[in-house]
N, C-alpha and C. Protein backbone atom coordinates (compact mmCIF):
# COMPACT_ATOMS: atom_id res chain seq x y z
N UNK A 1 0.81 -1.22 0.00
CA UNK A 1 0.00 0.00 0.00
C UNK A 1 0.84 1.27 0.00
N UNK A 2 2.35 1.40 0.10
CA UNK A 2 2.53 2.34 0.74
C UNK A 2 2.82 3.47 -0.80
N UNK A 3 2.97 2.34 -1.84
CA UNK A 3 3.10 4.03 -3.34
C UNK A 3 1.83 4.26 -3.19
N UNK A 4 0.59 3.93 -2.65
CA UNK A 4 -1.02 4.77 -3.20
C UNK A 4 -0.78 6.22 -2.14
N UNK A 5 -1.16 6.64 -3.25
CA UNK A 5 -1.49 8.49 -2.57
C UNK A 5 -2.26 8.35 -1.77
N UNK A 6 -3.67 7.73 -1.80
CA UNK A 6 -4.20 7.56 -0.45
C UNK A 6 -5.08 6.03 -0.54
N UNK A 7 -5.57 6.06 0.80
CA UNK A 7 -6.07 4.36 1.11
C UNK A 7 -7.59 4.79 1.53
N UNK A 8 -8.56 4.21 1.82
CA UNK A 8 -9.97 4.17 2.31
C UNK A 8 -9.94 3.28 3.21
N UNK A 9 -10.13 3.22 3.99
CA UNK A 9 -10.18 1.91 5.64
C UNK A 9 -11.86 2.12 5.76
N UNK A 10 -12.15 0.69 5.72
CA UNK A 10 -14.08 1.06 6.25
C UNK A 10 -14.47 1.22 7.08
N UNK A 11 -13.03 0.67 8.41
CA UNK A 11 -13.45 1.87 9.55
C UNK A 11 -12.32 1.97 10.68
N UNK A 12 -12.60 2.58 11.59
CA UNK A 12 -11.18 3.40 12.44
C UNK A 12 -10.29 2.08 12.87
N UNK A 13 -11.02 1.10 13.03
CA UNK A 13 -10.13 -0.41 13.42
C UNK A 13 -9.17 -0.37 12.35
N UNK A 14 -9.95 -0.74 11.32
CA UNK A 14 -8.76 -0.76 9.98
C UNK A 14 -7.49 -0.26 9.79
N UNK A 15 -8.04 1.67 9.88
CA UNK A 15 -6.87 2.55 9.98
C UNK A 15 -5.92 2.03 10.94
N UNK A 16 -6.38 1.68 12.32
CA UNK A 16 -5.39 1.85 13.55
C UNK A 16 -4.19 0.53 13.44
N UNK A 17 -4.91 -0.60 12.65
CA UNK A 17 -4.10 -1.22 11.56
C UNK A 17 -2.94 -1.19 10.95
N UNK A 18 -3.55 -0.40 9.90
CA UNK A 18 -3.03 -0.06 8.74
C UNK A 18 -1.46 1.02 9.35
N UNK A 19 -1.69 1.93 10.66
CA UNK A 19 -1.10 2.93 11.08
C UNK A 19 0.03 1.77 11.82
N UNK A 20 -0.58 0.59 12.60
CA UNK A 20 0.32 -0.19 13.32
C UNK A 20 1.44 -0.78 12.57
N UNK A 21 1.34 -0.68 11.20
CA UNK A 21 2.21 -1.16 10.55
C UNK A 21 3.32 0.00 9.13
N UNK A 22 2.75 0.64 10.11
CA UNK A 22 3.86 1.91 9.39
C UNK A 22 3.40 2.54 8.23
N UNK A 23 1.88 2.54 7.81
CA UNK A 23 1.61 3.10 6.84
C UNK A 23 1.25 4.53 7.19
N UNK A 24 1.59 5.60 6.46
CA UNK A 24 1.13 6.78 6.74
C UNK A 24 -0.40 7.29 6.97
N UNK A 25 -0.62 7.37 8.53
CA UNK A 25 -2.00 7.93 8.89
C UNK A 25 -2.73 8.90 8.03
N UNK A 26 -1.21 9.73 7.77
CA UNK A 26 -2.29 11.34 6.63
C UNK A 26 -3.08 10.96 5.60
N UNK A 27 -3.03 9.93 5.03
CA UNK A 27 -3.10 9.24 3.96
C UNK A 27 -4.15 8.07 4.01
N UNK A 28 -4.45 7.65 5.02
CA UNK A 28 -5.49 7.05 4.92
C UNK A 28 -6.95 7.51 5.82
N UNK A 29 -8.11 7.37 4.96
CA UNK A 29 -9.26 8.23 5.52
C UNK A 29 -10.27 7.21 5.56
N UNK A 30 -10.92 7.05 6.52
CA UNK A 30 -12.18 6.27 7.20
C UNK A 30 -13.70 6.65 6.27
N UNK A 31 -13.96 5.82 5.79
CA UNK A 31 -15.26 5.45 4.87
C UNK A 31 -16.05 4.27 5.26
N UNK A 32 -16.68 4.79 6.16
CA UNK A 32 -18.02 3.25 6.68
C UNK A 32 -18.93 3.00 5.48
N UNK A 33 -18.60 1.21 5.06
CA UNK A 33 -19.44 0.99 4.35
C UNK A 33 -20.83 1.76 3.61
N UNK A 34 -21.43 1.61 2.94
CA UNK A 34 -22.57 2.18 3.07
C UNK A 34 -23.40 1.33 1.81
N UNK A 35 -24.77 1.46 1.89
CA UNK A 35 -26.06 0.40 1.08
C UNK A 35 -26.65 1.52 0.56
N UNK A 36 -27.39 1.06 -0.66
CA UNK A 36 -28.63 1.49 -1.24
C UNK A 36 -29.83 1.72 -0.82
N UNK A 37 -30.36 2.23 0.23
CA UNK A 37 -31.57 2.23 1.32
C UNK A 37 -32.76 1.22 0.05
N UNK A 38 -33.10 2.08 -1.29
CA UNK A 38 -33.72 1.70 -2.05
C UNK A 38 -34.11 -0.39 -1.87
N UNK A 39 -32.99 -0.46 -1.98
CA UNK A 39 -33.06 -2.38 -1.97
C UNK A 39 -33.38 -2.63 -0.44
N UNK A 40 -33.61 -2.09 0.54
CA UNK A 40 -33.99 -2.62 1.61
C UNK A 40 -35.33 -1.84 1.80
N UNK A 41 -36.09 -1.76 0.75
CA UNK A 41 -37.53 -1.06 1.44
C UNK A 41 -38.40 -2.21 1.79
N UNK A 42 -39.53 -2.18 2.97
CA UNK A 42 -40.17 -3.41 3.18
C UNK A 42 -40.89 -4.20 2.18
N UNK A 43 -40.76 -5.32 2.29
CA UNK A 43 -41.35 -6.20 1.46
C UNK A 43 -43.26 -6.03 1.81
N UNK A 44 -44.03 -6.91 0.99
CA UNK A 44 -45.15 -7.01 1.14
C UNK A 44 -45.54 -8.07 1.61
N UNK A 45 -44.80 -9.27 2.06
CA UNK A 45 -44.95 -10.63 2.56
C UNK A 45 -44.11 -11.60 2.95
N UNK A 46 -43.44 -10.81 4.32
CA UNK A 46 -42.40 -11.52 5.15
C UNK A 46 -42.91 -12.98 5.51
N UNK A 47 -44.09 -13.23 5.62
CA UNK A 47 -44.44 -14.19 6.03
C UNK A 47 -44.35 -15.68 4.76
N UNK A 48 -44.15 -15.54 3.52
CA UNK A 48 -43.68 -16.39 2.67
C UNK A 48 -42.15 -16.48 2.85
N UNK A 49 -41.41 -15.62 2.82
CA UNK A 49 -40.35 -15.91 3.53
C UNK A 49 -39.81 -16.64 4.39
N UNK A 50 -40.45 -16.90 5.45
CA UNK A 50 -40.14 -17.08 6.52
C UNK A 50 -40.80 -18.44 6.42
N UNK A 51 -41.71 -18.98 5.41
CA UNK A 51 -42.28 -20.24 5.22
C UNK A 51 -41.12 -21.05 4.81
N UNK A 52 -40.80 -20.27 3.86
CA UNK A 52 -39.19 -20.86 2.97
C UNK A 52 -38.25 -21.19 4.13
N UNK A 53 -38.08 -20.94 4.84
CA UNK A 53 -37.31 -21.25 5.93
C UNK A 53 -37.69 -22.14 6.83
N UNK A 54 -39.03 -22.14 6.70
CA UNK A 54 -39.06 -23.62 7.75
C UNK A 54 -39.42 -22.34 9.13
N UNK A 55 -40.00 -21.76 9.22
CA UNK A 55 -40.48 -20.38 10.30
C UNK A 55 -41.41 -20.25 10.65
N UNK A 56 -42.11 -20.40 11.63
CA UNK A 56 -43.63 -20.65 11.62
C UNK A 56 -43.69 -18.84 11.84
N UNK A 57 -44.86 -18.17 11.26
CA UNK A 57 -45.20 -16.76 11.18
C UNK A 57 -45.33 -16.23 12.68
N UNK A 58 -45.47 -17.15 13.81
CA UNK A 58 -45.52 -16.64 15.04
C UNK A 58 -44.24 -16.41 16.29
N UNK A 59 -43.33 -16.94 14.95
CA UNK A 59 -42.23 -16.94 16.09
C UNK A 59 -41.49 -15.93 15.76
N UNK A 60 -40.34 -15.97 17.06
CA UNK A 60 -40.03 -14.73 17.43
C UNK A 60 -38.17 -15.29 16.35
N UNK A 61 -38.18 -14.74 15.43
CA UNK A 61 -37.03 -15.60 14.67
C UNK A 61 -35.97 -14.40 14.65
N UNK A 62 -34.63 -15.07 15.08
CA UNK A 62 -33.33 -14.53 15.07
C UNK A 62 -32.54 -15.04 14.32
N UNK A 63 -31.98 -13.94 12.88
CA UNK A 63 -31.03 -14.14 11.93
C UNK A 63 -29.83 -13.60 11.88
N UNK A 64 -28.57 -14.68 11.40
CA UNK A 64 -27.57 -13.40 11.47
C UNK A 64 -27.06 -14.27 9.47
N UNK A 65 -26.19 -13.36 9.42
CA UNK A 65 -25.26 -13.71 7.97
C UNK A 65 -23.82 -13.07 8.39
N UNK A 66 -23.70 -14.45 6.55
CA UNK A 66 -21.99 -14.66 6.69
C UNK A 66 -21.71 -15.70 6.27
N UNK A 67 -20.59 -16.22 5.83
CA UNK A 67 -20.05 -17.04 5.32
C UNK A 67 -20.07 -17.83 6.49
N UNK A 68 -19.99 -19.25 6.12
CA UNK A 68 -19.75 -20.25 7.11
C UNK A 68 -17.99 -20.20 7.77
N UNK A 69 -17.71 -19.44 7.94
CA UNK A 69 -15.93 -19.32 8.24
C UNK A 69 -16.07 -19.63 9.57
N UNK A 70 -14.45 -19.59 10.10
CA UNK A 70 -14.39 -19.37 11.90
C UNK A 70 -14.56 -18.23 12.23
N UNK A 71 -13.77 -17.41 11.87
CA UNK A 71 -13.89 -15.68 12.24
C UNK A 71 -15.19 -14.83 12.44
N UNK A 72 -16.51 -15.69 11.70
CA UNK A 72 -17.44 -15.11 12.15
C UNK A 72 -18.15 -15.54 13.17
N UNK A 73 -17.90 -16.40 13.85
CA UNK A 73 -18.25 -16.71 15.18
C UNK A 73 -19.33 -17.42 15.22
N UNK A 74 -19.99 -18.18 14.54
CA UNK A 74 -21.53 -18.65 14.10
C UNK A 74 -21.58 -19.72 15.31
N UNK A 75 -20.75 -20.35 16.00
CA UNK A 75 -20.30 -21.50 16.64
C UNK A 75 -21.05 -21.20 18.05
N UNK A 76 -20.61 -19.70 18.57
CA UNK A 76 -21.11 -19.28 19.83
C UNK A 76 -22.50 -18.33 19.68
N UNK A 77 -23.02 -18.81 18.35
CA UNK A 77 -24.64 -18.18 18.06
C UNK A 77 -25.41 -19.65 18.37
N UNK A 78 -24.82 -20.56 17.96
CA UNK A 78 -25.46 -21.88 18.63
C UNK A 78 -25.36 -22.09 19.75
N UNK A 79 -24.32 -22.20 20.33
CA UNK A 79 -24.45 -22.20 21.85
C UNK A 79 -25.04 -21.45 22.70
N UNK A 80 -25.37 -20.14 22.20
CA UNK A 80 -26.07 -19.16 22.93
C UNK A 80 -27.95 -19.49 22.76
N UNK A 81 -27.98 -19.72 21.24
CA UNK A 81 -28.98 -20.54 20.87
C UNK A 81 -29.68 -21.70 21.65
N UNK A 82 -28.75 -22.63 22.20
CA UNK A 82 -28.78 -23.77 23.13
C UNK A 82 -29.47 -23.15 24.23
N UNK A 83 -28.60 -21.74 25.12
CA UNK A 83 -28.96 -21.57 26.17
C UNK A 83 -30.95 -20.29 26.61
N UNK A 84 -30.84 -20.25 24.72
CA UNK A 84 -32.22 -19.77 25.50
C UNK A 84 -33.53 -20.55 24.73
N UNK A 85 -33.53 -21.54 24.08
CA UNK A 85 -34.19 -22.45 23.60
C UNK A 85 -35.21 -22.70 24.01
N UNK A 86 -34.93 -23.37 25.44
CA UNK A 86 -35.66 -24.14 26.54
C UNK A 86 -36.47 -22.92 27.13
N UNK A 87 -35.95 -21.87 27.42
CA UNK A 87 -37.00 -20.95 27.88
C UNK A 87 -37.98 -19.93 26.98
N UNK A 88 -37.45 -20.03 25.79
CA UNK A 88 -38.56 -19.48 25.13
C UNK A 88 -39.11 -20.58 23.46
N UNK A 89 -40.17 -20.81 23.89
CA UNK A 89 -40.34 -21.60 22.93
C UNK A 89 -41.01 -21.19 21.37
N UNK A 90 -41.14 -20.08 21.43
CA UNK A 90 -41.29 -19.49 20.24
C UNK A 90 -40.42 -19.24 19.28
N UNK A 91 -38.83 -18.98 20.24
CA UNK A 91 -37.50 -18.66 19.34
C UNK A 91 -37.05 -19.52 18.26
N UNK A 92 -37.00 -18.89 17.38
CA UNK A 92 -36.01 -19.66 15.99
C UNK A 92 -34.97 -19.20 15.60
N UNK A 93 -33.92 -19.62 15.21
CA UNK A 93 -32.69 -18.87 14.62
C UNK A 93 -32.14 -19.35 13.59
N UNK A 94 -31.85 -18.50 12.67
CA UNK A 94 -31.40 -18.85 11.59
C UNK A 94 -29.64 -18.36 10.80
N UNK A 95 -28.90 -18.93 10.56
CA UNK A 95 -28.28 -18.33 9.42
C UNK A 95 -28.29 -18.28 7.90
N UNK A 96 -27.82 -17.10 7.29
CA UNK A 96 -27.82 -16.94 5.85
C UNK A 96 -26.82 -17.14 5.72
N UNK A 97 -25.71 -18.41 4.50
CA UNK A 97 -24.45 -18.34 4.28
C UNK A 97 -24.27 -19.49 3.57
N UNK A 98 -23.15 -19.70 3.49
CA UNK A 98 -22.86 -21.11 3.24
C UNK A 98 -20.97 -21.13 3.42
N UNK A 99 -20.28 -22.15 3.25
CA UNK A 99 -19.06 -22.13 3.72
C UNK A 99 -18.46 -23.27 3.79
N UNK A 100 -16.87 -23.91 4.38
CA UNK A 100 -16.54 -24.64 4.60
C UNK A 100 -17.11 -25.17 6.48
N UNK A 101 -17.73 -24.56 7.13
CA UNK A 101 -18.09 -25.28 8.06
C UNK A 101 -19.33 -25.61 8.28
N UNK A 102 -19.93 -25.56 7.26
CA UNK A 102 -21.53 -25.89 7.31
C UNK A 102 -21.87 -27.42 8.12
N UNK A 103 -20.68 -28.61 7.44
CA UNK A 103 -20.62 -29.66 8.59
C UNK A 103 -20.61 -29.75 9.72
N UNK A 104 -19.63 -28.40 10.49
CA UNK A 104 -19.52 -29.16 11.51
C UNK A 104 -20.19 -28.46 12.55
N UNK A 105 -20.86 -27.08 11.77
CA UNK A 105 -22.39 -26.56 12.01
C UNK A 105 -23.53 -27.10 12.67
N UNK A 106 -23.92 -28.24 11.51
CA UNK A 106 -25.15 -28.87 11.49
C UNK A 106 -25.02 -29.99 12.31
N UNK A 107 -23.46 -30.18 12.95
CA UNK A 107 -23.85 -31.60 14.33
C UNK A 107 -23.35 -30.99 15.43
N UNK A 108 -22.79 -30.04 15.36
CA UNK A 108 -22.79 -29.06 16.46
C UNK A 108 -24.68 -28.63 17.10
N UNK A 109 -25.05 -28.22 16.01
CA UNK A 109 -26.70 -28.34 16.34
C UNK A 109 -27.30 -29.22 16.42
N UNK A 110 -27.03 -30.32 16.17
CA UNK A 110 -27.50 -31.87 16.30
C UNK A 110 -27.26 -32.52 17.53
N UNK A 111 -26.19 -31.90 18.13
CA UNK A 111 -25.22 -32.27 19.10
C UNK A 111 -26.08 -31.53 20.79
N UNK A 112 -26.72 -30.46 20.02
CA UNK A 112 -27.24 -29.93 21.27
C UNK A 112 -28.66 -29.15 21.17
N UNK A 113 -29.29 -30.56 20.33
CA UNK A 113 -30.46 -30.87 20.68
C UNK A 113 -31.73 -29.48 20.02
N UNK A 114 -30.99 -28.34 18.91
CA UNK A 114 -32.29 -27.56 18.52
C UNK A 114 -32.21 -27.41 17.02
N UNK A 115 -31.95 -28.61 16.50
CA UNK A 115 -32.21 -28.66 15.03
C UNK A 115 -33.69 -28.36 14.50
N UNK A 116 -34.73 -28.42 15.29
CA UNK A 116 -35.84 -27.75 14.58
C UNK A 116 -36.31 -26.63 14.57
N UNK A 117 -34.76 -25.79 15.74
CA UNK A 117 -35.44 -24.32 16.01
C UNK A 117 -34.21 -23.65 15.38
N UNK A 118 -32.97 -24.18 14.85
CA UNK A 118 -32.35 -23.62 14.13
C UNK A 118 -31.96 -24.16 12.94
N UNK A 119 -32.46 -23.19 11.56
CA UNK A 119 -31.78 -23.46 10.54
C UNK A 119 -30.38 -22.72 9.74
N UNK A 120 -30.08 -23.47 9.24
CA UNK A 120 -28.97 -23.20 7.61
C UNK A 120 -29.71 -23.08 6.18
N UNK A 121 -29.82 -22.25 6.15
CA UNK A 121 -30.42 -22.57 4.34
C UNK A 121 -29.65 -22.21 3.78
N UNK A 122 -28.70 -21.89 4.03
CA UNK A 122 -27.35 -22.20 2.66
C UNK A 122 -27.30 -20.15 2.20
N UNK A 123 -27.06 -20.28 1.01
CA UNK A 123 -26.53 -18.85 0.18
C UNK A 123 -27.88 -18.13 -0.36
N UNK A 124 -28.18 -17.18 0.52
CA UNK A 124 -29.74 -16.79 0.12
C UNK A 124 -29.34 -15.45 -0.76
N UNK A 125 -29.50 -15.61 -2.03
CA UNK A 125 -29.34 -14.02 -3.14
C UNK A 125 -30.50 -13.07 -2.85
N UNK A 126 -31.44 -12.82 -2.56
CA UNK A 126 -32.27 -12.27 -1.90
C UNK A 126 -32.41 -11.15 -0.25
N UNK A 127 -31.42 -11.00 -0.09
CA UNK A 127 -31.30 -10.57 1.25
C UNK A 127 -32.32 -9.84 1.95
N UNK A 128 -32.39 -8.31 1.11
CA UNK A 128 -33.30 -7.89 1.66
C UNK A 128 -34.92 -8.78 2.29
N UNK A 129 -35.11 -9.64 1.05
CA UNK A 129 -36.02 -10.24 1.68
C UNK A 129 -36.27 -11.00 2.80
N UNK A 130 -34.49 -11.77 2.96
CA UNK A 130 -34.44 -12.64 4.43
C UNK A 130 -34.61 -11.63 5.68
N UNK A 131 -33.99 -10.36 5.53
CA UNK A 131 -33.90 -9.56 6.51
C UNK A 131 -35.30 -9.42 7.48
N UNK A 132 -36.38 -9.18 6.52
CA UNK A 132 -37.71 -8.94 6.56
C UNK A 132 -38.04 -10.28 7.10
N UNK A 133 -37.61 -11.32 6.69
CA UNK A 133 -38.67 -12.08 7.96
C UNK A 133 -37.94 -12.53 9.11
N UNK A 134 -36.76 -11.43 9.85
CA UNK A 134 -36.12 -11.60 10.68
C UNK A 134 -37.11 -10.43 11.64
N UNK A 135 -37.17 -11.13 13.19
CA UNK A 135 -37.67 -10.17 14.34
C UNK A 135 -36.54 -9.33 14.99
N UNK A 136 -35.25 -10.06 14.71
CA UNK A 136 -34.05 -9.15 15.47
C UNK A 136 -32.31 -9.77 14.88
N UNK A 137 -31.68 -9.22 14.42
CA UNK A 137 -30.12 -9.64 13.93
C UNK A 137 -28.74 -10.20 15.13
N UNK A 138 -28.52 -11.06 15.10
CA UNK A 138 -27.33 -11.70 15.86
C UNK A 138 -25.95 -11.34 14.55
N UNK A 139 -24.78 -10.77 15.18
CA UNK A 139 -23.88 -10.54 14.70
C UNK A 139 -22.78 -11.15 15.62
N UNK A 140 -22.37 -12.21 15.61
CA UNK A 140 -21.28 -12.92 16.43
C UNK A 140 -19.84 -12.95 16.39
N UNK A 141 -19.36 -12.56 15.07
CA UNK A 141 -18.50 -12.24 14.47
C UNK A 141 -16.90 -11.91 15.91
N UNK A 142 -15.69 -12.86 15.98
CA UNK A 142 -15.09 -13.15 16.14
C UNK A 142 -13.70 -11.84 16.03
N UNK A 143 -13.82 -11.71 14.66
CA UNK A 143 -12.57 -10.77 13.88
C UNK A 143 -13.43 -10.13 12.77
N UNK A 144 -14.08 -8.62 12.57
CA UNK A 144 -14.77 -8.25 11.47
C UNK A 144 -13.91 -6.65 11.27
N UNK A 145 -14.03 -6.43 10.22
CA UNK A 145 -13.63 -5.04 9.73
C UNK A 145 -14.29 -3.88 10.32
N UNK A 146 -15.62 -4.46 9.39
CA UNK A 146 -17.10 -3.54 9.60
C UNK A 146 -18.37 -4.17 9.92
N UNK A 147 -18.62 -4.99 9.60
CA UNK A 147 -19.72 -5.81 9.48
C UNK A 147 -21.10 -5.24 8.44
N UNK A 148 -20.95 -5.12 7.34
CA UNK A 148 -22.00 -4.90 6.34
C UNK A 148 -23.20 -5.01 6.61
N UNK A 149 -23.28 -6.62 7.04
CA UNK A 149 -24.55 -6.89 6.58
C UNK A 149 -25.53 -6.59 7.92
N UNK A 150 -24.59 -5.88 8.85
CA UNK A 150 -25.24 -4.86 10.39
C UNK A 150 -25.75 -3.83 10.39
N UNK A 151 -25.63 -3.42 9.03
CA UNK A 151 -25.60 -2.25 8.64
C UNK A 151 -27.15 -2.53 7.17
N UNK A 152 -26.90 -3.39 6.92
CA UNK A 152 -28.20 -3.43 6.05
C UNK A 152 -29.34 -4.48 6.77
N UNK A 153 -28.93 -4.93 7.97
CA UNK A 153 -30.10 -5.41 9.20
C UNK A 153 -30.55 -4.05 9.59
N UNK A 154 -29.80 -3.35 9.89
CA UNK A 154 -30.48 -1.98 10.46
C UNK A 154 -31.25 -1.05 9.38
N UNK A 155 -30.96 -0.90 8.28
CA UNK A 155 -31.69 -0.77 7.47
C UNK A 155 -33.14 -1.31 7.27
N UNK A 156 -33.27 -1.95 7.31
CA UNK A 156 -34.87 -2.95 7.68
C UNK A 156 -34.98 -2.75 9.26
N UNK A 157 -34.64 -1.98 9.76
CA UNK A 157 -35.65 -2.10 11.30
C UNK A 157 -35.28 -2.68 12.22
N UNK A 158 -34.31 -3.95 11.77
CA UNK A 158 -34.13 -4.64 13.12
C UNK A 158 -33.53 -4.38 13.99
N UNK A 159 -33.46 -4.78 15.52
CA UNK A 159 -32.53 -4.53 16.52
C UNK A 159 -31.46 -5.30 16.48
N UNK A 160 -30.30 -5.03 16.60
CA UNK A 160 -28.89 -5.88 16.25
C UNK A 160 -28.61 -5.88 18.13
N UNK A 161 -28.13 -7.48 18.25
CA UNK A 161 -27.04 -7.77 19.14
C UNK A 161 -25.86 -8.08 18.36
N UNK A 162 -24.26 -7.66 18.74
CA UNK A 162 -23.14 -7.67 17.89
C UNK A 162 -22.35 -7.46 18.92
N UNK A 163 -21.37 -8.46 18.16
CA UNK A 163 -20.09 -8.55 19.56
C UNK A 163 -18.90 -7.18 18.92
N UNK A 164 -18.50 -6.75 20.38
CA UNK A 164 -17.68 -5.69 20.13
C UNK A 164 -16.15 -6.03 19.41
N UNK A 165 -16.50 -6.49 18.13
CA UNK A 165 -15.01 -6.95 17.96
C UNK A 165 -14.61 -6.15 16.58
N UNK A 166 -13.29 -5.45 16.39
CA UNK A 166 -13.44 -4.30 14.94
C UNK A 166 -14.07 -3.73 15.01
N UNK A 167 -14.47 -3.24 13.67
CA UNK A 167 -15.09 -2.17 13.67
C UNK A 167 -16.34 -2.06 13.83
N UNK A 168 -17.32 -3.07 14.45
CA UNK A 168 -18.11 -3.22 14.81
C UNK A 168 -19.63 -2.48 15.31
N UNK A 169 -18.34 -1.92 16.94
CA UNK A 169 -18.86 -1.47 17.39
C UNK A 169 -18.95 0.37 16.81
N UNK A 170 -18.20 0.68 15.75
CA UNK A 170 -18.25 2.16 15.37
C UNK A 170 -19.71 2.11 14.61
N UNK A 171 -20.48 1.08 14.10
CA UNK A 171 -21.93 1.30 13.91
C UNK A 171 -22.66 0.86 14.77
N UNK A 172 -22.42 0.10 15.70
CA UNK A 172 -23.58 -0.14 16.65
C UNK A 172 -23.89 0.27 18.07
N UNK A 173 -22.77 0.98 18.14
CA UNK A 173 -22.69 1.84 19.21
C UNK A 173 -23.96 2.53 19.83
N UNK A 174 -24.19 2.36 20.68
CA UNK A 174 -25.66 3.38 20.82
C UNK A 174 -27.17 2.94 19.84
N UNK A 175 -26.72 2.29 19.32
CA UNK A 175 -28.10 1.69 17.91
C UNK A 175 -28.23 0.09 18.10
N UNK A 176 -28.00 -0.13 18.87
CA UNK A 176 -28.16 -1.79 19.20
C UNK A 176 -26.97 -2.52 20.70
N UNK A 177 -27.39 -3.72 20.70
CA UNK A 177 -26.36 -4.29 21.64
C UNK A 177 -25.45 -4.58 21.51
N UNK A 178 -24.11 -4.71 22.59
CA UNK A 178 -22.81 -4.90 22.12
C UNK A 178 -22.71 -5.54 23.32
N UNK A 179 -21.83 -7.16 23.05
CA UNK A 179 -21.10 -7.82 23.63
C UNK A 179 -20.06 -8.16 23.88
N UNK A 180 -19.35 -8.51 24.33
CA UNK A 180 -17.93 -9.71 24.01
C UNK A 180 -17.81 -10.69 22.65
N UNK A 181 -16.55 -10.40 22.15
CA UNK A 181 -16.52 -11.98 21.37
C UNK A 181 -16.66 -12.81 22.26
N UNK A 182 -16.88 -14.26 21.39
CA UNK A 182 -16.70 -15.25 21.95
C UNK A 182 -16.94 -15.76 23.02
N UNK A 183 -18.09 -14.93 23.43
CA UNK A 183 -19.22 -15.44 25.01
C UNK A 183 -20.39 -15.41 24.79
N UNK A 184 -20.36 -16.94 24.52
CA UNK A 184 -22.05 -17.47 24.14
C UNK A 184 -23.04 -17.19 25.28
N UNK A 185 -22.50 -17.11 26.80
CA UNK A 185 -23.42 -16.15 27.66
C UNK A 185 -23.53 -14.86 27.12
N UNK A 186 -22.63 -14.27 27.22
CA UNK A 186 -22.97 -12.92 27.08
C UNK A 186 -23.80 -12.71 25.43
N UNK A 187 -23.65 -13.22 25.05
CA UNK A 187 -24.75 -12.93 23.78
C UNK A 187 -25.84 -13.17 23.66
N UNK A 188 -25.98 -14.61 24.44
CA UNK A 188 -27.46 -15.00 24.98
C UNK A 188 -28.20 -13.85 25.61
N UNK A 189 -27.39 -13.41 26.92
CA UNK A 189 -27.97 -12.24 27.44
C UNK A 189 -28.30 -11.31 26.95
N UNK A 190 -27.66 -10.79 25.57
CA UNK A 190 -28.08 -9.50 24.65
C UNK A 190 -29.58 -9.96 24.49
N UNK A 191 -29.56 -11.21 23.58
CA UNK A 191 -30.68 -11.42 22.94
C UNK A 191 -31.99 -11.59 24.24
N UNK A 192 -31.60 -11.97 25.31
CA UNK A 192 -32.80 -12.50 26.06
C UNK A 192 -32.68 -10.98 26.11
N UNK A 193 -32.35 -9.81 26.02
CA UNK A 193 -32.64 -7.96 26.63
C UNK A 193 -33.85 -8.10 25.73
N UNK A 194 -33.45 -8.27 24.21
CA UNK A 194 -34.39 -7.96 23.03
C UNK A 194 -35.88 -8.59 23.31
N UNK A 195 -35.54 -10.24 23.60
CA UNK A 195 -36.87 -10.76 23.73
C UNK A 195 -37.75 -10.54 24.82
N UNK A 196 -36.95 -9.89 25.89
CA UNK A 196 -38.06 -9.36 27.46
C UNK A 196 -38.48 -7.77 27.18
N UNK A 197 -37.79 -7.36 25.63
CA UNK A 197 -38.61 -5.99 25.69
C UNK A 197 -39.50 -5.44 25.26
N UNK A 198 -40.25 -4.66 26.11
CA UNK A 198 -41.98 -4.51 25.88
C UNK A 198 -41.73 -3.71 24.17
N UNK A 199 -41.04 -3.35 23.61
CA UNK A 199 -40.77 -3.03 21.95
C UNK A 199 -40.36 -4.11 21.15
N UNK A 200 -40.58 -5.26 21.82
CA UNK A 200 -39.98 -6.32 20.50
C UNK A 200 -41.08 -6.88 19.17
């Protein structure tokens, strides 16, 4: 990077980065992602959506996206998943993605017993529409830049829980919940805030 006249970082994590390794600060300037509001206007029938998924229209369903990787943390959205299951029986959760760990995903959830309250449907091209038959966004994410697709959950309305990891927290600051990586309690706890609140 260091012949470009200047760099774009998508957000202050990046830069502080980019600066840790001797690249010139003057030179690089902070640009948070940004979406087309247009492609996220509400749909007319979240509830076919959410059929496609295997969602019954009454439940209270929690989505996050992402590639099936490690870095996004999908591992401690199940486990957190695990821990509020049993007490609310309306909850569903879902991811949008697909990846190299989709295996060890699906017996990880097999493994602890809520394969009918959480799905995988694989690589959904449609987003805006999945968004819409989401009640609230899980962002678990491990190691993230920015997190995009937190940013086009909020776009549709939803309330985001998101772990404070990168740049994360420079959009969700004050506009949703922020946790720890990698504490399937503490994320559980975000989400049980969302589901005990008289606005959900």
């Amino acid at each position: 990077y260091r012949p470009l006249d200047a760099i774009i970082a998508v957000s202050h994590k990046i830069k502080n980065i980019l600066s840790a390794r001797n690249l010139d600060a003057g030179k690089t300037f902070v640009v948070h992602d940004g979406i087309d509001l247009g492609r996220f206007a509400p749909i007319a029938d979240p509830g076919r959506a959410r059929a496609r998924l295997g969602i019954p229209e009454t439940a209270f369903h929690v989505g996050s996206a992402g590639s099936l990787v490690d870095h996004k943390g999908h591992i401690h959205l199940l486990e957190a998943a695990a821990r509020l299951i049993p007490e609310f029986p309306g909850l569903y959760f879902s991811i949008a993605g697909e990846g190299p760990l989709r295996r060890s995903l699906q017996e990880r959830i097999a493994e602890l017993g809520i394969g009918e309250r959480f799905k995988l449907p694989g690589f959904i091209d449609d987003m805006p529409t999945y968004f819409y038959a989401l009640d609230a966004y899980a962002h678990p994410s491990k190691l993230e830049g920015l997190g995009s697709a937190i940013v086009e959950a909020m776009a549709c309305g939803l309330p985001v829980v998101a772990t404070a990891s990168g740049g994360i927290s420079e959009i969700v600051q004050g506009y949703g919940i922020l946790v720890p990586a990698q504490d399937p309690e503490a994320l559980a706890g975000g989400l049980e805030t969302l589901l005990h609140s008289p606005q959900k």
